[in-house]
N, C-alpha and C. Protein backbone atom coordinates (compact mmCIF):
# COMPACT_ATOMS: atom_id res chain seq x y z
N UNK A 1 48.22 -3.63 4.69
CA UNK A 1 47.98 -5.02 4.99
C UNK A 1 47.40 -5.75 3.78
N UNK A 2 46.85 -4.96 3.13
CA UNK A 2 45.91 -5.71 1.99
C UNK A 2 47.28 -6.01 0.99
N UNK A 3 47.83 -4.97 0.43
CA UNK A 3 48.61 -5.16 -0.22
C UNK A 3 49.66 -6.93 -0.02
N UNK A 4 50.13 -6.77 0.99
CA UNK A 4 50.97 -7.80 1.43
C UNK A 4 50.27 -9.32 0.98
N UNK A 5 48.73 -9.12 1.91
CA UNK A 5 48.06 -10.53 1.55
C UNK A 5 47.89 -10.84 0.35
N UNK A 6 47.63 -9.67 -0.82
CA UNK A 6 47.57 -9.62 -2.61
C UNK A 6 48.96 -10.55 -3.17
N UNK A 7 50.10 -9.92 -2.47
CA UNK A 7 51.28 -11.01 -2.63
C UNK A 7 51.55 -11.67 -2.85
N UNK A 8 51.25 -12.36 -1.40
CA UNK A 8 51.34 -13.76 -0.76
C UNK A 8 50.19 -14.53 -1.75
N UNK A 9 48.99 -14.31 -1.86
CA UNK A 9 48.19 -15.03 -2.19
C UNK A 9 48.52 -15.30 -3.81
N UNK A 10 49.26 -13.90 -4.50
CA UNK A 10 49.82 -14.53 -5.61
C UNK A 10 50.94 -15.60 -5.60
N UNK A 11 51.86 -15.26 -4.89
CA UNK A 11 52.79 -16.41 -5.12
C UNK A 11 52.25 -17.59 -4.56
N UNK A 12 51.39 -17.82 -3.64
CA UNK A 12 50.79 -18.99 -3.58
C UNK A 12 49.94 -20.02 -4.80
N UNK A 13 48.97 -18.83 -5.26
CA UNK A 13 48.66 -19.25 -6.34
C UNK A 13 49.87 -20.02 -7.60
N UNK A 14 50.86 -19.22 -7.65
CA UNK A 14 51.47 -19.23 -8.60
C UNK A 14 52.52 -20.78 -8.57
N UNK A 15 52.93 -21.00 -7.06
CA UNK A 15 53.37 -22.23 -6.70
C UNK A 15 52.12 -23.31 -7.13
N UNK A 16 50.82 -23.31 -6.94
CA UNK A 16 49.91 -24.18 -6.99
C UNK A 16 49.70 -24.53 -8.38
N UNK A 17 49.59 -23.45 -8.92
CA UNK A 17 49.80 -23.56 -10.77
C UNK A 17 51.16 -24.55 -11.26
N UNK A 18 52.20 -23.78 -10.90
CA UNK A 18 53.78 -24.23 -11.10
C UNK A 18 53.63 -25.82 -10.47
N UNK A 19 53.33 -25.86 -9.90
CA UNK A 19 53.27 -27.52 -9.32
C UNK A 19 52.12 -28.13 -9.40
N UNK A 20 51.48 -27.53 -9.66
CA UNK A 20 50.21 -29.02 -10.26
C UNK A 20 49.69 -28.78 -11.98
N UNK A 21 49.11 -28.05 -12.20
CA UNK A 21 48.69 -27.60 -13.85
C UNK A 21 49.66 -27.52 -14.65
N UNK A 22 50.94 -27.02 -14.37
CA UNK A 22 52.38 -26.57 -15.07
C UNK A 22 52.97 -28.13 -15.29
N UNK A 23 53.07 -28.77 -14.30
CA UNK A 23 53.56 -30.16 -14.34
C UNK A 23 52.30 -30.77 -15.17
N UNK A 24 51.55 -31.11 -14.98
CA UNK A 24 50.33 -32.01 -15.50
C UNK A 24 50.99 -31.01 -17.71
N UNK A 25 51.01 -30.11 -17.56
CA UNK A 25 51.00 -29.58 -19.19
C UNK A 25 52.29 -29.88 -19.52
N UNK A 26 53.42 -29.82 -18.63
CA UNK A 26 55.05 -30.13 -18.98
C UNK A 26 54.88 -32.05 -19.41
N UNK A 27 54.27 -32.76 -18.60
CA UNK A 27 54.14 -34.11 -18.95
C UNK A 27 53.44 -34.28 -20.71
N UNK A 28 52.07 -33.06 -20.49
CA UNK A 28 51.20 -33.49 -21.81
C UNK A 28 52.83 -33.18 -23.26
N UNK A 29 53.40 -31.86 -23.10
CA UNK A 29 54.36 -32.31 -23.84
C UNK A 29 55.50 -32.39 -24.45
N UNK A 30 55.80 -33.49 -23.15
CA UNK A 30 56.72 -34.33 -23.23
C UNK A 30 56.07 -35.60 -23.57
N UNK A 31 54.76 -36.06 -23.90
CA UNK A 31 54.06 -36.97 -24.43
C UNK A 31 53.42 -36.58 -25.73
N UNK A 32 53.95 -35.61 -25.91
CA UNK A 32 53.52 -35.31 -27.60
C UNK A 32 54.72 -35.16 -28.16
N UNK A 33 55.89 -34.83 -27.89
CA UNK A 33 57.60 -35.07 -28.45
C UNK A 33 57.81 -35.97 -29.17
N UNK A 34 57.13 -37.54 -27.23
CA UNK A 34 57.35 -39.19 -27.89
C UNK A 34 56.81 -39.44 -28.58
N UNK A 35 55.44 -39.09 -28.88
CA UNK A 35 54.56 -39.29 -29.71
C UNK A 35 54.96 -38.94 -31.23
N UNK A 36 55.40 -37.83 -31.75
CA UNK A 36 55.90 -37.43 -32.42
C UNK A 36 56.87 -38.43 -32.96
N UNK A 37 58.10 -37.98 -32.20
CA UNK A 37 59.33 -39.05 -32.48
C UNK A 37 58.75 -40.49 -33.20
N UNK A 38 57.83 -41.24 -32.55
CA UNK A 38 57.54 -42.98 -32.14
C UNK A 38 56.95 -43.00 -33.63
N UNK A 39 55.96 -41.49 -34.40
CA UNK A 39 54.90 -41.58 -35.93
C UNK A 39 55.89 -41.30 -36.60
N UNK A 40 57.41 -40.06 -36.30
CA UNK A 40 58.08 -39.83 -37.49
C UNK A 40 58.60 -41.14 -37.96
N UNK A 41 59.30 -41.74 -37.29
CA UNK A 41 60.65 -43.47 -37.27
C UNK A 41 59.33 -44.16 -37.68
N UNK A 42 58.14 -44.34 -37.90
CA UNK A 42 56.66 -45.11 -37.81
C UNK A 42 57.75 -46.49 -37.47
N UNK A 43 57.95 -46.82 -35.98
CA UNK A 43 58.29 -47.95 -35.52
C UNK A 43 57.56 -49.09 -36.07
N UNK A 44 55.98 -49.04 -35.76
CA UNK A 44 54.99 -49.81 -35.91
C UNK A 44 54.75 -50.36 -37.60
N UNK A 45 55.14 -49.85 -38.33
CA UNK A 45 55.36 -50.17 -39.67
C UNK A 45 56.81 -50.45 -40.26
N UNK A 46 57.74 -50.07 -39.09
CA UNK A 46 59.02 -50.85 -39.90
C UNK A 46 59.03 -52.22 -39.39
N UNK A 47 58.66 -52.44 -38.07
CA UNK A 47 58.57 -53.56 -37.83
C UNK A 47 57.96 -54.47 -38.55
N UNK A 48 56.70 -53.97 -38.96
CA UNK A 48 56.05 -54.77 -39.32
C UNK A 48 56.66 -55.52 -41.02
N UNK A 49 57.33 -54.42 -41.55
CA UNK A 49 57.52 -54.78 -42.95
C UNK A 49 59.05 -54.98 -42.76
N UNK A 50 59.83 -55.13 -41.41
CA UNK A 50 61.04 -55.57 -41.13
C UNK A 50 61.69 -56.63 -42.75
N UNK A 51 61.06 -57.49 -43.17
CA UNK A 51 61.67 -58.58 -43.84
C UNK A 51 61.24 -58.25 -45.30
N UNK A 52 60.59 -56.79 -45.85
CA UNK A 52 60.21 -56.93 -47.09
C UNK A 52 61.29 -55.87 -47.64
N UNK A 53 60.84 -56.74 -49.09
CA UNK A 53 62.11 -56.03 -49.92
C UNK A 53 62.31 -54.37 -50.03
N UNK A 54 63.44 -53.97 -50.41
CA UNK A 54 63.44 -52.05 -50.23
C UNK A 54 63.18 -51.62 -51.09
N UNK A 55 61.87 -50.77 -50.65
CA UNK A 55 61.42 -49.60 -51.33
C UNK A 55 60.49 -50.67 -52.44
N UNK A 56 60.07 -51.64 -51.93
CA UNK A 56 59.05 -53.20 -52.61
C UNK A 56 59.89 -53.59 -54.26
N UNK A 57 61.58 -53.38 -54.20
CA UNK A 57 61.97 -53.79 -55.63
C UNK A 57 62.15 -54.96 -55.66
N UNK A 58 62.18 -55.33 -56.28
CA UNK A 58 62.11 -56.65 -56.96
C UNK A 58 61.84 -57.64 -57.99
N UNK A 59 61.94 -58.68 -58.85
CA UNK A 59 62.10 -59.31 -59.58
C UNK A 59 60.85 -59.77 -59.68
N UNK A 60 59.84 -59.90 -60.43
CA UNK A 60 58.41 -61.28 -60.62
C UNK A 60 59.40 -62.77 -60.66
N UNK A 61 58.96 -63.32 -60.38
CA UNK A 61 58.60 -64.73 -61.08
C UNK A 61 58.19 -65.50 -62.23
N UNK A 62 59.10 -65.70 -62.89
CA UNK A 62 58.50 -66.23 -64.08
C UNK A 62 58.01 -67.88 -64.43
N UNK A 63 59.15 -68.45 -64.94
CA UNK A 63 58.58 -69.47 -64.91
C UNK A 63 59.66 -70.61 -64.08
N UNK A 64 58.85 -71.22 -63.41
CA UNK A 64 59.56 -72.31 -62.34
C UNK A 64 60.29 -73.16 -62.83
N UNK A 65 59.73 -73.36 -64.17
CA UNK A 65 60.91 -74.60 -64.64
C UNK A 65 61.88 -74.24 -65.50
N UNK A 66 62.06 -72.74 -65.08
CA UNK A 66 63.44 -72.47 -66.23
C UNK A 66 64.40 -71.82 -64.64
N UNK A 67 64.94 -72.71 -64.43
CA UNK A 67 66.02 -72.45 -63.05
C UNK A 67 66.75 -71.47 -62.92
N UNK A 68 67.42 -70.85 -64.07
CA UNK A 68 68.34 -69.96 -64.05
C UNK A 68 67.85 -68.41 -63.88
N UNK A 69 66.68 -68.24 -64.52
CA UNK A 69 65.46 -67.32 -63.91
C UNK A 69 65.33 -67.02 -63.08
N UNK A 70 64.77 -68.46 -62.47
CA UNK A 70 64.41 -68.62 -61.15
C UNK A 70 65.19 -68.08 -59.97
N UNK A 71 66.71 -68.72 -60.27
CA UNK A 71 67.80 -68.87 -59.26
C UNK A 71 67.88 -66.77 -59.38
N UNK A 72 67.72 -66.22 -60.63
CA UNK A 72 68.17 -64.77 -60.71
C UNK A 72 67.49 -64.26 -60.11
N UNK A 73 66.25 -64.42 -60.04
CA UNK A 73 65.12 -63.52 -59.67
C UNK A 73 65.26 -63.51 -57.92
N UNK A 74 65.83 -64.96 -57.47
CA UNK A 74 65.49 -65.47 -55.92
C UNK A 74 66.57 -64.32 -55.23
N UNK A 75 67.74 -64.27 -56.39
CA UNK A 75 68.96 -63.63 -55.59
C UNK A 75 68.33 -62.39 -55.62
N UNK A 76 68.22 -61.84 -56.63
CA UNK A 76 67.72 -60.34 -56.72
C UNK A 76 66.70 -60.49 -55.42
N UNK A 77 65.84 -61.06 -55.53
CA UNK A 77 64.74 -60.74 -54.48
C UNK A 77 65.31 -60.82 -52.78
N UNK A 78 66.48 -61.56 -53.10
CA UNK A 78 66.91 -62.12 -51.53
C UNK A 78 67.72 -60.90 -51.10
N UNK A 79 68.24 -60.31 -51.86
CA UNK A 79 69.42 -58.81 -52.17
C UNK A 79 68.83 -57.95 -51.37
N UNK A 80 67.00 -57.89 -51.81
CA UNK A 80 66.68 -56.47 -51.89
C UNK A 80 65.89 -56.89 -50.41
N UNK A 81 65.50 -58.16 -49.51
CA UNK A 81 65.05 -57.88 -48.68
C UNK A 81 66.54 -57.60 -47.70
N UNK A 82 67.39 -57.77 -48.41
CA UNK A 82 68.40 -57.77 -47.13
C UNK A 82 68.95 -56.45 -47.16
N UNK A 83 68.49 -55.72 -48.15
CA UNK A 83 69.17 -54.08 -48.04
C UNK A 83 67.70 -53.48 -47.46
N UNK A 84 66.77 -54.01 -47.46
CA UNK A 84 65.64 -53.09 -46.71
C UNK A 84 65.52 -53.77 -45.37
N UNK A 85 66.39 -55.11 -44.73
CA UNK A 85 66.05 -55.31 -43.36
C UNK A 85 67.41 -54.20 -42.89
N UNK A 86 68.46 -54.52 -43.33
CA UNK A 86 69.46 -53.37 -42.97
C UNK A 86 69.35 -52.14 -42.74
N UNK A 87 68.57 -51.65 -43.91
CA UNK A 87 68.45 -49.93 -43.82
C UNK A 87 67.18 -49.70 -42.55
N UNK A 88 66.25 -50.65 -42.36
CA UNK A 88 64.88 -50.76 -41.66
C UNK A 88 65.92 -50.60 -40.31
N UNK A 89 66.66 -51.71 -39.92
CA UNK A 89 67.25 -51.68 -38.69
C UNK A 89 68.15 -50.69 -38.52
N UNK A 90 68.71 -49.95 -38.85
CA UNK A 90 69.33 -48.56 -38.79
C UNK A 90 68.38 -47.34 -38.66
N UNK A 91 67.66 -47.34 -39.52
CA UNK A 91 66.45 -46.31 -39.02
C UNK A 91 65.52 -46.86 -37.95
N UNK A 92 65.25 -48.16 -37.21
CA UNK A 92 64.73 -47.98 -36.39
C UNK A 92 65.90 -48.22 -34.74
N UNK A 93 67.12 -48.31 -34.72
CA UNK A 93 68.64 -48.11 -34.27
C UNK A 93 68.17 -46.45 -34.05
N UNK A 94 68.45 -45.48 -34.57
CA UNK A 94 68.76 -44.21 -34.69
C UNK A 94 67.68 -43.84 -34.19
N UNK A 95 65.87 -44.17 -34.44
CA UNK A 95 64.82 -43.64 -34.06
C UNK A 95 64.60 -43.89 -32.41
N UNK A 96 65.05 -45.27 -32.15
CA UNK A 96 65.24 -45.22 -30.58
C UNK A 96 65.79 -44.83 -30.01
N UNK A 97 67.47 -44.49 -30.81
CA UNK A 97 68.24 -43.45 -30.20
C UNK A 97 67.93 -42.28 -29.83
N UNK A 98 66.92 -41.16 -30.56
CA UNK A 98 66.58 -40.64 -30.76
C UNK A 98 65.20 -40.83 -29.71
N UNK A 99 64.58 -41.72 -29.44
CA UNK A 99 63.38 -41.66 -28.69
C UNK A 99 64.17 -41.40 -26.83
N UNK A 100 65.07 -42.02 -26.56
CA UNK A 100 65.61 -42.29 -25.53
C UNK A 100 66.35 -40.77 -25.40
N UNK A 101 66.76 -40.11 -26.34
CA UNK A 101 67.18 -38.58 -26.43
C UNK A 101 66.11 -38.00 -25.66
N UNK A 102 64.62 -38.09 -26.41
CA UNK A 102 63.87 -37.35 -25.88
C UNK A 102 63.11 -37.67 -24.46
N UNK A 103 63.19 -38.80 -24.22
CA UNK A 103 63.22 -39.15 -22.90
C UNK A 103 63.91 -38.64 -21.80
N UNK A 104 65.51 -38.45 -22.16
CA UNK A 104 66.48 -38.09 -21.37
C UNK A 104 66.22 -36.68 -20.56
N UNK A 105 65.71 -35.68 -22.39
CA UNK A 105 65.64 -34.55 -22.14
C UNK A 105 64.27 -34.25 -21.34
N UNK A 106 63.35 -35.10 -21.55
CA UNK A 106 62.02 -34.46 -20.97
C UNK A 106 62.13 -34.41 -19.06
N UNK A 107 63.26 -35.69 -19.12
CA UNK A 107 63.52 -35.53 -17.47
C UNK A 107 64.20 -34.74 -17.23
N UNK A 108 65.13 -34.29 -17.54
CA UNK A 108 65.42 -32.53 -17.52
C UNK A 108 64.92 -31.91 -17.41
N UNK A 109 64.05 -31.71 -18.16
CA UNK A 109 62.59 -30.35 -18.25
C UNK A 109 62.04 -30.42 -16.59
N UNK A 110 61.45 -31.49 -16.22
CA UNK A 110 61.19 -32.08 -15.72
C UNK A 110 61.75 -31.93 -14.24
N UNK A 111 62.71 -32.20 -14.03
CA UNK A 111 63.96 -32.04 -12.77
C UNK A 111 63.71 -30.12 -13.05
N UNK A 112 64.35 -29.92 -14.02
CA UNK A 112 64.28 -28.14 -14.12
C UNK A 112 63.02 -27.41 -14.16
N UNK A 113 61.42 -28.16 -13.98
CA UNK A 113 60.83 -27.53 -13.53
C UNK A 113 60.35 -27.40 -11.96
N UNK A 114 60.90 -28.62 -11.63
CA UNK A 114 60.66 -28.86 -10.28
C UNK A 114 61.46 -27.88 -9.24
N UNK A 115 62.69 -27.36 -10.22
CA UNK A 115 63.85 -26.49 -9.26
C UNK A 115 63.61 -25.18 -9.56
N UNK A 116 62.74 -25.04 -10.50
CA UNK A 116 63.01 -23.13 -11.22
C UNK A 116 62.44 -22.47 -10.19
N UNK A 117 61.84 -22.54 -9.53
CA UNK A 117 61.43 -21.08 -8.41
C UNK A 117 62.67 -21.10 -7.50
N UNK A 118 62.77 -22.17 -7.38
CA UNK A 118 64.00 -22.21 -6.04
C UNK A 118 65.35 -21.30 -6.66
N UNK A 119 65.98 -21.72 -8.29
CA UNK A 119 67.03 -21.26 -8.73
C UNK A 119 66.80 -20.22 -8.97
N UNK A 120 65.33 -19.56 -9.36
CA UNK A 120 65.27 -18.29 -9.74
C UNK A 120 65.20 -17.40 -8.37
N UNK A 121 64.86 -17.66 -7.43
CA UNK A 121 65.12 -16.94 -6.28
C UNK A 121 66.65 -16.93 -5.72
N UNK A 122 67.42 -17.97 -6.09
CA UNK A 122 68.69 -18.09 -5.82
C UNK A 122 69.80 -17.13 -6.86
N UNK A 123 69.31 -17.11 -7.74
CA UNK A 123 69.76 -15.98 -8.92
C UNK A 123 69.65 -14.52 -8.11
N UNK A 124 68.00 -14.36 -7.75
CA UNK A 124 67.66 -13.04 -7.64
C UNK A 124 68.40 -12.56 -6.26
N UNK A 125 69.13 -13.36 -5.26
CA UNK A 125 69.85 -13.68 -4.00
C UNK A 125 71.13 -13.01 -4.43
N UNK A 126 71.65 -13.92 -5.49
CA UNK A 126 73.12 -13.77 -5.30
C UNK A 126 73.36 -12.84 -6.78
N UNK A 127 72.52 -11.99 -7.04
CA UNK A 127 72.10 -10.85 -8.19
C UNK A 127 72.28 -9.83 -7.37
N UNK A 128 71.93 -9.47 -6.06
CA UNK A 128 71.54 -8.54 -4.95
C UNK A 128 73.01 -8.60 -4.83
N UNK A 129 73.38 -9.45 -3.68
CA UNK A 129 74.80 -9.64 -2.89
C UNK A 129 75.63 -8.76 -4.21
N UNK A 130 75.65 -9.36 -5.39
CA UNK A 130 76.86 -9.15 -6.23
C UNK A 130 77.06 -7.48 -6.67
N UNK A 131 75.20 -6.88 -6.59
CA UNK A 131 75.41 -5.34 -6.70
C UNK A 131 75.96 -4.99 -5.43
N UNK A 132 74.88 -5.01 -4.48
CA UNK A 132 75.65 -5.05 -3.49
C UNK A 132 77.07 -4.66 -2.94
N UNK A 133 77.51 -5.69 -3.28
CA UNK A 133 79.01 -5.67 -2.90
C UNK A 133 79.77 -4.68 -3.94
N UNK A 134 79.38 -4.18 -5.33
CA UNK A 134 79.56 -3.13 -5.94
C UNK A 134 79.23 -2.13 -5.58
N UNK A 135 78.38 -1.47 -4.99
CA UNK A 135 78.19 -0.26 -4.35
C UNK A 135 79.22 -0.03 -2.85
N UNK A 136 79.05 -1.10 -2.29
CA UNK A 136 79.99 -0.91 -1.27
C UNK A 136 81.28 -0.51 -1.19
């Protein structure tokens, strides 16, 4: 009798773990993935420098009243914010792609932790039947 209740009281335990502590640590990370993902792409700093020139190249300023300078330096400078808003919006394009990846997958995890005792008993079910039916 003892034996049996040792069992039971493990797999009880083990459901209580699996569904409350197991979930609460499967969330912590799947919130350190996003987290991850959100510092590698540093969203928060492409945005912010969305409109500055790439990789900060660019032309000084010289002198205002010599135009042709002026006009060179404006294009160059206008060039280089428009190849760093481009490349900025592609890497932050791909990093959300990429964030929404890991989103996708964590609800997976997620859905598949909620089902694994059930499938793994359904394995160990139709694991039996299949010897089973080989010995027979």
């Amino acid at each position: 009798m003892s034996e049996v209740f040792e069992r039971n009281l493990f797999f009880l335990t083990y459901l209580k773990w699996h569904y409350g502590r197991g979930i609460r640590e499967l969330f912590k990370v799947c919130g350190n993935f996003l987290w991850f993902v959100s510092n590698f792409f540093s969203f928060k700093l492409l945005f912010k420098t969305l409109f500055a020139p790439w990789k900060r190249l660019g032309e000084h300023y010289g002198s205002i009243f010599n135009f042709e300078e002026f006009a060179s330096v404006f294009i160059v400078n206008s060039l280089m914010r428009l190849v760093g808003f481009c490349t900025k919006i592609v890497v932050i394009v791909f990093g959300f792609g990429v964030y929404i990846l890991v989103l996708i997958l964590s609800f997976l995890a997620f859905i598949f932790w909620l089902l694994a005792p059930i499938l793994l008993i359904i394995c160990a079910v139709l694991a039996f039947l299949f010897f089973y039916d080989l010995i027979l």
